[in-house]
Protein backbone atom coordinates (compact mmCIF):
# COMPACT_ATOMS: atom_id res chain seq x y z
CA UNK A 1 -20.05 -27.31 -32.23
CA UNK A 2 -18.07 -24.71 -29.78
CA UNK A 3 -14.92 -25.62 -31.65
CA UNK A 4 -16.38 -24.66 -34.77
CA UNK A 5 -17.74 -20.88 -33.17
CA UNK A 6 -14.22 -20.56 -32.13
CA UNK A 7 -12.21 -21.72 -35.42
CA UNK A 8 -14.99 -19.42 -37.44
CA UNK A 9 -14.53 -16.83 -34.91
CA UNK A 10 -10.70 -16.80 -35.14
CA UNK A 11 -11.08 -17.07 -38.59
CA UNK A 12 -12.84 -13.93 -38.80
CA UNK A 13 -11.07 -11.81 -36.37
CA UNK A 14 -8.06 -12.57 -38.25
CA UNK A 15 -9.21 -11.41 -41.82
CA UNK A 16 -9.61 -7.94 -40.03
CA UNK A 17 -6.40 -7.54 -37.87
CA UNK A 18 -5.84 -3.96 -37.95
CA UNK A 19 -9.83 -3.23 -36.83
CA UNK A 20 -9.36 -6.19 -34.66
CA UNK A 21 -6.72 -4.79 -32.58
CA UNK A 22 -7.76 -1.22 -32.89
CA UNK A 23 -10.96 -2.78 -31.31
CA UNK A 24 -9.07 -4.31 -28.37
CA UNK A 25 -7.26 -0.67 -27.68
CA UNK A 26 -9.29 0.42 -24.81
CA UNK A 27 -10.06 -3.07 -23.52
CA UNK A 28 -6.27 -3.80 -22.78
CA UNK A 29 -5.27 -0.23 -21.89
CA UNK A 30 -8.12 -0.22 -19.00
CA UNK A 31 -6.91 -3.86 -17.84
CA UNK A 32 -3.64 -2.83 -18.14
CA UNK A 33 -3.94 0.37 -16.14
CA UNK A 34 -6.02 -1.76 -13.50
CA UNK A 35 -3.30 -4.66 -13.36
CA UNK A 36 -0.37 -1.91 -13.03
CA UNK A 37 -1.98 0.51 -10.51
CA UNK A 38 -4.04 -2.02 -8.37
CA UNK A 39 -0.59 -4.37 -8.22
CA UNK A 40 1.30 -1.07 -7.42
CA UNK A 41 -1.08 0.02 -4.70
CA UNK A 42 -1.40 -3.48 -2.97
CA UNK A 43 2.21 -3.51 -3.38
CA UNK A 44 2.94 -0.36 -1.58
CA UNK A 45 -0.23 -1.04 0.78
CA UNK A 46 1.95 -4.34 2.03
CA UNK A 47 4.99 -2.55 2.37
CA UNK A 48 3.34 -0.08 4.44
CA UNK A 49 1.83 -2.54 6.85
CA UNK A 50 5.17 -4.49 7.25
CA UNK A 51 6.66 -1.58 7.94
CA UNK A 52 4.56 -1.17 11.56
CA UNK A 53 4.27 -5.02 11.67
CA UNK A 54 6.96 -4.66 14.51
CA UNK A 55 3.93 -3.33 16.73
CA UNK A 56 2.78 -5.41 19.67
CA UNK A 57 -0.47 -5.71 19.25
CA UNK A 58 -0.96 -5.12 22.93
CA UNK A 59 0.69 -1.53 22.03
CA UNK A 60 -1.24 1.76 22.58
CA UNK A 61 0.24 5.09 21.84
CA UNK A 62 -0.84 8.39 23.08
CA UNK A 63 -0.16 11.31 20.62
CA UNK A 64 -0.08 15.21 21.26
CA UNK A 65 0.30 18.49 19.81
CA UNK A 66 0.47 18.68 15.45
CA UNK A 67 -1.90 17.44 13.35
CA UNK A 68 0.56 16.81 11.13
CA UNK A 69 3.64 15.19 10.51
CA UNK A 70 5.36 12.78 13.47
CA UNK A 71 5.94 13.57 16.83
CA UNK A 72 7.99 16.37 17.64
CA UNK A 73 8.10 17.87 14.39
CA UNK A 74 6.55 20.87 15.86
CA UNK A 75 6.32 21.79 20.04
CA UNK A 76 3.17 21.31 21.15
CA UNK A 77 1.69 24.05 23.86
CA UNK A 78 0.09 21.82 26.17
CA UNK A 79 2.78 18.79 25.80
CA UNK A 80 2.54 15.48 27.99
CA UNK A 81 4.24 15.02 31.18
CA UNK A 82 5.44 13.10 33.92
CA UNK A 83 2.63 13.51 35.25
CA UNK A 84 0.44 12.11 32.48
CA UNK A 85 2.50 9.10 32.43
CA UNK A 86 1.72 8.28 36.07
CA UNK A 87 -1.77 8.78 35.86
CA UNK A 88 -1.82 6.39 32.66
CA UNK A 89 0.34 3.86 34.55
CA UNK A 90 -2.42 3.73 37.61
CA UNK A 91 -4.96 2.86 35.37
CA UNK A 92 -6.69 -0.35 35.14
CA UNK A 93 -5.20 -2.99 32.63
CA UNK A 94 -2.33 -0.93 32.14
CA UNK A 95 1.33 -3.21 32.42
CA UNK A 96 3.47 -0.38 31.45
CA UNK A 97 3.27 3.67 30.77
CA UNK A 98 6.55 5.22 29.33
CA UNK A 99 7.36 8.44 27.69
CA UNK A 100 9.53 9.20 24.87
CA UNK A 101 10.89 11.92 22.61
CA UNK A 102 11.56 11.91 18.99
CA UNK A 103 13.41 14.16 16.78
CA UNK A 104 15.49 14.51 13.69
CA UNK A 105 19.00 14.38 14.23
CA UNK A 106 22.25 15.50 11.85
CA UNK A 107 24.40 12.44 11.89
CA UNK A 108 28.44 12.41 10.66
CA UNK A 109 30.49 9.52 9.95
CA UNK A 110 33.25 9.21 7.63
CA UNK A 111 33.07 12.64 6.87
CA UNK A 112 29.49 11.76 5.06
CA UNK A 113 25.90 13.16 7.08
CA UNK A 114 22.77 11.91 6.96
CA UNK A 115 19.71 12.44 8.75
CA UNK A 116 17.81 10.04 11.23
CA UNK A 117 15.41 9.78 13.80
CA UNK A 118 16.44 9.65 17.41
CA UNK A 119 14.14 8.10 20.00
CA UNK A 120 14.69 8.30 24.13
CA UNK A 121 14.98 5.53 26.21
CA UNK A 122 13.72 5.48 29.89
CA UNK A 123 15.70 3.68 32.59
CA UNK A 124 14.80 0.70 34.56
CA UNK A 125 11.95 -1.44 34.40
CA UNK A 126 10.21 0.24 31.31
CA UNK A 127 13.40 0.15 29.57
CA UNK A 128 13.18 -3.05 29.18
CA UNK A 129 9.32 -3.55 28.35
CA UNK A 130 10.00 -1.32 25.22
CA UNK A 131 12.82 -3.45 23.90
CA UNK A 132 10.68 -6.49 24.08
CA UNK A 133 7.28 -4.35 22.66
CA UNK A 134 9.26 -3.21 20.15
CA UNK A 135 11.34 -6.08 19.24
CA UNK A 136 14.61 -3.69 19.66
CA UNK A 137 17.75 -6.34 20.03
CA UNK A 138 21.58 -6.04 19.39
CA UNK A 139 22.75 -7.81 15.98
CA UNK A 140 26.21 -6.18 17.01
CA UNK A 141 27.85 -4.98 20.26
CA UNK A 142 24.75 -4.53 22.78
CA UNK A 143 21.74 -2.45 23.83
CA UNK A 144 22.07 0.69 25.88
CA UNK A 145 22.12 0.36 30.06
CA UNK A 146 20.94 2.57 32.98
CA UNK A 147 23.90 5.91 32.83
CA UNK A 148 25.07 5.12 29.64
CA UNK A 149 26.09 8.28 28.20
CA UNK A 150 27.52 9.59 24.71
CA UNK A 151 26.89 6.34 23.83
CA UNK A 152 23.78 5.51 21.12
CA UNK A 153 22.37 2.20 19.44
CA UNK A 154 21.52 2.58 15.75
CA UNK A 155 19.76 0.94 12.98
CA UNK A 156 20.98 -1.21 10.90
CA UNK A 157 20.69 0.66 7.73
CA UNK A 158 22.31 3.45 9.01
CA UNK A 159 25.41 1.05 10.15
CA UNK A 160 25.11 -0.28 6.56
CA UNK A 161 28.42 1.02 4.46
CA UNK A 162 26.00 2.61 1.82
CA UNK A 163 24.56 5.20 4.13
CA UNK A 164 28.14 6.40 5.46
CA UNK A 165 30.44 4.84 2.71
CA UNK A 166 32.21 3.19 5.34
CA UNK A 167 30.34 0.13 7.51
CA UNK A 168 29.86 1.14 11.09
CA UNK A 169 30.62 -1.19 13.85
CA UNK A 170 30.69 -1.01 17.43
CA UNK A 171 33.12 0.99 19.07
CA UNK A 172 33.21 3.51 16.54
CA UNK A 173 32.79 7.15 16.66
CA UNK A 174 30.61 9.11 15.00
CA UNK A 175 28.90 12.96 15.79
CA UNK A 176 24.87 13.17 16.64
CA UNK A 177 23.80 16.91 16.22
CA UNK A 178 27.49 17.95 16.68
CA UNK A 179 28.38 16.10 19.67
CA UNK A 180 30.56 13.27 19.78
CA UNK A 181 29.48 9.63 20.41
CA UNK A 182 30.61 6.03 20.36
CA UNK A 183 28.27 3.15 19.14
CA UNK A 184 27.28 1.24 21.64
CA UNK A 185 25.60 -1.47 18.92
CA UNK A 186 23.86 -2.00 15.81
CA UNK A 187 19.51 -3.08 15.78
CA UNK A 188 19.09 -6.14 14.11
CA UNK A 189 17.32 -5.55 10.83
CA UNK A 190 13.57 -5.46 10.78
CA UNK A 191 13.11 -4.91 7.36
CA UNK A 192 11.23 -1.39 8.56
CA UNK A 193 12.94 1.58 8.25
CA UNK A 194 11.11 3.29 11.29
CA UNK A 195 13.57 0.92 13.55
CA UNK A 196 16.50 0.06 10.80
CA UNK A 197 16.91 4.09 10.81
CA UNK A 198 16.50 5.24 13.76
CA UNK A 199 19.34 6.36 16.74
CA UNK A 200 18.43 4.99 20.39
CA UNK A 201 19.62 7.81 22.87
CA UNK A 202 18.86 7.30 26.72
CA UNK A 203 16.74 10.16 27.77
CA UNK A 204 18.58 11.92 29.26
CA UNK A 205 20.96 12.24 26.80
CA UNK A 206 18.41 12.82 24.40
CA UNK A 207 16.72 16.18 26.28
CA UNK A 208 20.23 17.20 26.53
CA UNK A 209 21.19 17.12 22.43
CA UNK A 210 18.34 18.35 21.61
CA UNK A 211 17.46 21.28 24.62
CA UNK A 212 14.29 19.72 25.84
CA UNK A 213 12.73 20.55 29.01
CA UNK A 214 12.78 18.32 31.79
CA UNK A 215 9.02 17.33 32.32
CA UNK A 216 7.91 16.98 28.61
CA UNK A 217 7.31 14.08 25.72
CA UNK A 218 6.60 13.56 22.64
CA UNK A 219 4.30 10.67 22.83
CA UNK A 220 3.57 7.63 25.77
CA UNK A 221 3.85 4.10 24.87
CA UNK A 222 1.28 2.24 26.65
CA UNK A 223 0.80 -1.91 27.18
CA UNK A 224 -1.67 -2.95 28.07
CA UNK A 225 -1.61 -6.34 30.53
CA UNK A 226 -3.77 -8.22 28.54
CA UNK A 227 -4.46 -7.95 24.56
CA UNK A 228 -8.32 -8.59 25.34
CA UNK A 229 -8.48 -5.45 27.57
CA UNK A 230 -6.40 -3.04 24.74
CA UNK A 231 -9.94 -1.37 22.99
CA UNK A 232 -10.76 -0.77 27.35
CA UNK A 233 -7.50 1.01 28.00
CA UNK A 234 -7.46 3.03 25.23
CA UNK A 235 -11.06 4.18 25.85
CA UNK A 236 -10.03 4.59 29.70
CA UNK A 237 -6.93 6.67 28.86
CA UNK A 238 -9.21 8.96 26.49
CA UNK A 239 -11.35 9.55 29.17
CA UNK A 240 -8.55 10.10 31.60
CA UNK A 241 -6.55 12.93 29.30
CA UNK A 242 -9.74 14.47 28.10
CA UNK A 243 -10.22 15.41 32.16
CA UNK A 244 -6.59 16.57 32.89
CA UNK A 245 -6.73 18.86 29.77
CA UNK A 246 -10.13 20.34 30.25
CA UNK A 247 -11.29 19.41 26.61
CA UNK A 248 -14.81 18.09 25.73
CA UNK A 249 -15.11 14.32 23.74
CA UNK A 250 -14.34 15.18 19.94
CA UNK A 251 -12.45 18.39 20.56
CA UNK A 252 -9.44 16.52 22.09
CA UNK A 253 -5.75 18.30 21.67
CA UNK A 254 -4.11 14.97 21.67
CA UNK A 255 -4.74 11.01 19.75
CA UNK A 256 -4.97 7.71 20.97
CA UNK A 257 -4.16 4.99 18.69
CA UNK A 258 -3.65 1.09 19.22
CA UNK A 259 -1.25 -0.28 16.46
CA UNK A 260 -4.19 -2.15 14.41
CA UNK A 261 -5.76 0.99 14.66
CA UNK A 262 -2.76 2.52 13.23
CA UNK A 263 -2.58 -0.19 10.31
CA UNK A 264 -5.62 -0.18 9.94
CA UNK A 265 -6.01 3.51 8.79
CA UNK A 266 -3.24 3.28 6.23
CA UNK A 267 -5.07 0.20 4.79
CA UNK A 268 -8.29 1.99 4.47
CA UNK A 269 -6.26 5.17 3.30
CA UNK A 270 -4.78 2.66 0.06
CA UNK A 271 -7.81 0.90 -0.22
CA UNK A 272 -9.67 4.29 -1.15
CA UNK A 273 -6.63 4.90 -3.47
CA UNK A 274 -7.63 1.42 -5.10
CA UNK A 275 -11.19 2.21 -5.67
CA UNK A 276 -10.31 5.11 -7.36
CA UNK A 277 -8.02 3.48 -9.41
CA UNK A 278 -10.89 1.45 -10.56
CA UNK A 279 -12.84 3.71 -10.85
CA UNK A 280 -10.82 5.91 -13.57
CA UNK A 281 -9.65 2.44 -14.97
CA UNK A 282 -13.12 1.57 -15.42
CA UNK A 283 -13.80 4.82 -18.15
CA UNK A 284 -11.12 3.18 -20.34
CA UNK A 285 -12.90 -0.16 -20.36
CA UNK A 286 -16.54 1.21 -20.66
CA UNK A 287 -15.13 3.21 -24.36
CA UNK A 288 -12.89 -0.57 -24.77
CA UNK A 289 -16.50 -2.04 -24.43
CA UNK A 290 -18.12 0.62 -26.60
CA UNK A 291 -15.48 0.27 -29.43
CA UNK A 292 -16.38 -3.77 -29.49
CA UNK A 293 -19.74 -3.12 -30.01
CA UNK A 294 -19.12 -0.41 -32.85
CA UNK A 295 -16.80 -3.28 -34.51
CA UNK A 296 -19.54 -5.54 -33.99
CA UNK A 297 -21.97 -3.42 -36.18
CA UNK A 298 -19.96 -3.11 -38.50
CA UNK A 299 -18.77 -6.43 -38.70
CA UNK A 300 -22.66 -7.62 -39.20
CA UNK A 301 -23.70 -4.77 -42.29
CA UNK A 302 -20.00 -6.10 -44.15
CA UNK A 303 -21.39 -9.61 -43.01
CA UNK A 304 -24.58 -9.55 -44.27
CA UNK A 305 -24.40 -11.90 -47.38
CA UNK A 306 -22.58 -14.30 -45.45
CA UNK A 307 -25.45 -14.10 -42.77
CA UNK A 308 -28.13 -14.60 -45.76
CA UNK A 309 -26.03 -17.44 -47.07
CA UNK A 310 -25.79 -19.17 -43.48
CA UNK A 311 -29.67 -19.27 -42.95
CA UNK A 312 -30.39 -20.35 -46.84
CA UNK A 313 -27.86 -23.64 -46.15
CA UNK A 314 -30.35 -24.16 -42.88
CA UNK A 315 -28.10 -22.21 -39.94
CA UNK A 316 -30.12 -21.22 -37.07
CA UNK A 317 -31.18 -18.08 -35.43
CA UNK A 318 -29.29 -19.42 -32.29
CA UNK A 319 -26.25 -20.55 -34.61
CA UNK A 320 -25.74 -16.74 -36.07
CA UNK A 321 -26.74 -14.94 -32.23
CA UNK A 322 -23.97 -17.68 -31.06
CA UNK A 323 -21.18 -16.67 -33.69
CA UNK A 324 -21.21 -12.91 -33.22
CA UNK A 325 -21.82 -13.38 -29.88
CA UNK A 326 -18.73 -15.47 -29.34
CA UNK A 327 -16.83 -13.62 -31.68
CA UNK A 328 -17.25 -10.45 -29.66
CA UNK A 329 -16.53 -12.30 -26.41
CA UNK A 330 -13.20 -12.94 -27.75
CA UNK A 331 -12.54 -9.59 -29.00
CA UNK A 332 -12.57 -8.88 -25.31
CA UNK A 333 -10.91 -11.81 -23.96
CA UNK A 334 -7.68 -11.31 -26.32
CA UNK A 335 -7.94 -7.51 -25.05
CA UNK A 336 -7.70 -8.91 -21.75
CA UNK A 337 -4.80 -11.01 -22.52
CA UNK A 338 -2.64 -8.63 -23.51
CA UNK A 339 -3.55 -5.85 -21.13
CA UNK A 340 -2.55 -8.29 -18.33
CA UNK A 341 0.79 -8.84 -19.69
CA UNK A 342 1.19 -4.78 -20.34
CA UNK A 343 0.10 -4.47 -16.66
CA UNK A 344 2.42 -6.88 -15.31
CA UNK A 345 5.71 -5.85 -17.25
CA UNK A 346 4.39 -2.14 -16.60
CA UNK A 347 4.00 -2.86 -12.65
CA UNK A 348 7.66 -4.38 -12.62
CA UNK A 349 9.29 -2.02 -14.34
CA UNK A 350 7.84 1.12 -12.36
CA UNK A 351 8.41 -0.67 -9.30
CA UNK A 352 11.74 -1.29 -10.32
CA UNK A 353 12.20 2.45 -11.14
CA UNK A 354 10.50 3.73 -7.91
CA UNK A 355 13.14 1.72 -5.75
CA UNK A 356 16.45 2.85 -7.97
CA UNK A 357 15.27 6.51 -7.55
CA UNK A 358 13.73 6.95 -4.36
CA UNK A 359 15.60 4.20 -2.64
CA UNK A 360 13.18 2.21 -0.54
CA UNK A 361 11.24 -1.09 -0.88
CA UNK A 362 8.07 0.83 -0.61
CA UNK A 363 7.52 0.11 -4.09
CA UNK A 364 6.55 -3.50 -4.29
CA UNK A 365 4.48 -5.31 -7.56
CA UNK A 366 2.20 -7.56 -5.88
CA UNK A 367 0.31 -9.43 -7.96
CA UNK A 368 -3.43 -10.96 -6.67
CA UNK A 369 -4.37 -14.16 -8.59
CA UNK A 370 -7.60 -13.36 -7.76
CA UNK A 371 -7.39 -10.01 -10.09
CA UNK A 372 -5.49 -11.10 -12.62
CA UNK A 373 -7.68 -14.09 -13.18
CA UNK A 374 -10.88 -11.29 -12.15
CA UNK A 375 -9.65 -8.85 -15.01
CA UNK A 376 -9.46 -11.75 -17.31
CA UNK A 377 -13.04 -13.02 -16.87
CA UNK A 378 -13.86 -9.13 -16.47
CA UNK A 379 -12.82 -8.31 -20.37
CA UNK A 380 -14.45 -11.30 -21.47
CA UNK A 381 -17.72 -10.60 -20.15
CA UNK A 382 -17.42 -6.70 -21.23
CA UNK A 383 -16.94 -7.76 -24.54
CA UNK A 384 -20.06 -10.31 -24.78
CA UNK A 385 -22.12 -7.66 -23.21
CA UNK A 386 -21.48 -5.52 -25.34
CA UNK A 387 -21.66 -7.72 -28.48
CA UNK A 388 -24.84 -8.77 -27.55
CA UNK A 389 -27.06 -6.25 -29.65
CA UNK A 390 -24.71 -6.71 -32.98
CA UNK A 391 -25.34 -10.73 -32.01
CA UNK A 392 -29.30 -9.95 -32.23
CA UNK A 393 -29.24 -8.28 -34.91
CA UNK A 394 -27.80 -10.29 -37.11
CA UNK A 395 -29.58 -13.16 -35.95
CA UNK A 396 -32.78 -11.85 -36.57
CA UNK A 397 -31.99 -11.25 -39.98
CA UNK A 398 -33.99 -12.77 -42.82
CA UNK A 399 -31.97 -14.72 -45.29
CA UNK A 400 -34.30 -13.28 -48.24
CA UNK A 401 -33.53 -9.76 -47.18
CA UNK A 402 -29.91 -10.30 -46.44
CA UNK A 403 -29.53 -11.67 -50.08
CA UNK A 404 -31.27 -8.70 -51.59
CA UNK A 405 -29.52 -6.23 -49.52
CA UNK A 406 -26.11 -7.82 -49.66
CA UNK A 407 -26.07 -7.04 -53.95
C-alpha cells in the first residue's frame, strides 16, 4: 500500500516539475544555509579549540591591564610584578608561579620580514616547568639555556621556507626588532599557530629588545600541583590580587583564567554564533514550509475530479488524507536532499577559499552526521506539517460535490 502512495506521489510531483521545484526553493536554500554555516562554524569552533589544546589542563593564567586584545598590546598602569609572582608561588596548591612578557616583534630573514610574537623565558627551575606545561620541544637544534643571549627558538612555521622564502635552520642568522640573532632551534609543530609562530627570547633578552622595565609582566603562568585543586587556586589567587591591588570582587583590574575556562568561552562564544545561524536559517525554512502548503492547495482545487473519482471507485477518507499527506512529505524531503548536497559542496568550497586567502586552517568543513541526518528528517517533517491542512481538505471532500464542482 506505501509503495503505491509513493509511486502515485512521484507520479504526481513529476507531472508538475517546474511548481515542484519552485516549491522546494526555500526548503533547500534554508537546509542548505544551515548545512554550510553550522559545518563552517563547528569547523572553525574545532580549529579554535585545537589551537589552545596545547594547554595543561593544570594551567592557570593571570591576566592584567587591556580589555582588549593580548597581552602587552597596550601598557597597563598597575602591571604585575615580581612581587605578585612570589606571593602567587606561596600559595597553597601552587607547583609553579612564572612571569612572562609578550610582544610583537619585526622579524628579517632573507631579506623578507614578517611579524611574530615573542614570549620571555625565565631561568632555572620554572624554565623548565613551562617547556613541559606548554609542550615547547626542539624538532631542530635545541631549546634555549640559563645566559643564552642573542640567541632565540622559533616556531616552526616561521622556520618554514614559505614565511621567509628561504627554510631556516639552526645556526642561522636572522634580525628580531633590528638586532641581530642566531637560531638557537626550531619548535616542533603543534599544529597551533600561537606556538608554531611565536619567537622564544630569554627574559632578559626580551626586556632588553623591547625597553621593558625591570620589575614588570605581561601575564603569570600558574600550575597548579594537583589538577583537582586548579578551580581552588584560581579562586585563592583572585582573592590574593584583589587585596594587593585594593579593588573590590567584580571591579578587578586584572583576569584569571584556567585553560578550560579559556576554551570554554570561545566554545560558548561559536555556539551563540550557531544558534543564530539557526535561527536566521530557520525564516528560510518556515516561507520553504509555507510555499509547500500553498502548492498543496493548489494541488487539491486542480485535483479535485481526480479526488471525486477516487472516492466513487471506493478510496477512503484515510487513503486521500494519506496521498496528499505523503505527497507533501516528499516535497520536503527532496528539498532536503538537495539542500544538503548545496550545503556540503557550499561548506567545501568556502572553506577552501577562506584558507587560499587568509592563509590559515581556521577554516575547517566539519560535517556532524547527526545534522545532516537531523536536517534531513527536519525537511521531511516541515513539509508533512505543513501539508497537513491541504491533506484534510481534500479528504473530507465529498465525491458528489467534487464531481459537480470539477465540470
Amino acid at each position: 500500500m506505501i509503495a503505491d502512495y509513493l509511486k502515485f506521489s512521484f507520479s504526481n510531483l513529476k507531472s508538475r516539475k517546474l511548481r515542484s521545484y519552485l516549491t522546494m526553493l526555500g526548503i533547500f536554500i534554508g537546509i542548505a544555509a544551515v548545512v554550510s554555516l553550522i559545518s563552517l562554524g563547528e569547523g572553525l569552533r574545532y580549529a579554535v579549540s585545537s589551537q589552545f589544546g596545547f594547554l595543561g589542563a593544570d594551567l592557570i593564567r593571570v591576566n592584567v591591564g587591556s580589555a582588549f586584545g593580548p597581552p602587552g598590546s597596550s601598557t597597563p598602569s598597575n602591571p604585575l610584578t615580581t612581587d605578585n609572582i612570589n606571593q602567587i608561588a606561596k600559595l597553597n596548591g601552587v607547583r609553579m608561579a612564572a612571569g612572562r612578557n609578550l610582544r610583537q616583534v619585526k622579524m628579517t630573514f632573507n631579506g623578507k620580514t614578517s611579524f611574530a610574537m615573542a614570549v620571555s623565558m625565565p631561568d632555572g627551575r620554572e624554565r623548565k616547568e613551562i617547556e613541559e606545561l606548554i609542550g615547547y620541544s626542539a624538532a631542530k637544534g635545541r631549546m634555549l639555556k640559563d645566559g643564552d643571549r642573542s640567541l632565540a627558538v622559533i616556531g616552526a612555521s616561521l622556520a618554514d621556507k614559505e614565511t621567509f622564502d628561504k627554510e631556516i635552520v639552526p645556526g642561522a642568522s636572522a634580525t628580531i626588532q633590528g638586532k641581530p640573532f642566531t637560531v638557537a632551534g626550531i619548535l616542533k609543530k603543534k599544529g597551533s599557530f600561537v606556538i608554531d609562530g611565536a619567537i622564544l627570547l630569554n627574559e632578559d633578552m626580551h626586556r632588553e629588545l623591547m625597553g621593558l622595565p625591570k620589575d614588570q609582566y605581561d601575564f603569570i603562568g600558574v600550575r597548579a600541583a594537583n589538577l583537582k585543586d586548579v578551580d581552588a587556586v584560581k579562586g585563592s589567587i583572585e582573592k590574593l590580587l584583589r587585596k594587593k591591588r585594593n579593588v573590590k570582587e567584580g571591579e578587578e583590574d586584572f583576569s584569571v583564567e584556567t585553560a578550560a575556562s579559556a576554551i570554554s568561552q570561545i566554545d560558548n562564544v561559536l555556539v551563540g554564533v550557531n544558534i543564530f545561524v539557526f535561527l536566521i536559517a530557520g525564516i528560510s525554512l518556515v516561507v520553504g514550509g509555507i510555499g509547500i502548503m500553498n502548492t498543496m492547495y493548489t494541488a487539491v482545487l486542480e485535483r479535485t475530479k481526480e479526488i471525486g473519482i477516487l472516492k466513487a471507485i471506493g478510496a477512503g477518507t484515510q487513503s486521500i488524507f494519506s496521498l496528499f499527506f505523503l505527497e507533501s512529505g516528499i516535497l520536503g524531503l527532496l528539498g532536503g536532499i538537495i539542500g544538503i548536497a548545496l550545503g556540503v559542496i557550499g561548506t567545501l568550497m568556502l572553506a577552501a577559499l577562506g584558507r587560499s586567502i587568509v592563509g590559515t586552517d581556521l577554516f575547517q568543513a566539519r560535517f556532524s552526521p547527526l545534522l545532516l541526518l537531523g536536517s534531513l528528517a527536519f525537511s521531511f517533517l516541515l513539509g508533512i506539517i505543513f501539508g497537513v491542512a491541504p491533506a484534510l481538505r481534500a479528504a473530507k471532500m465529498h465525491p458528489v460535490d467534487a464531481l459537480r464542482y470539477a465540470k
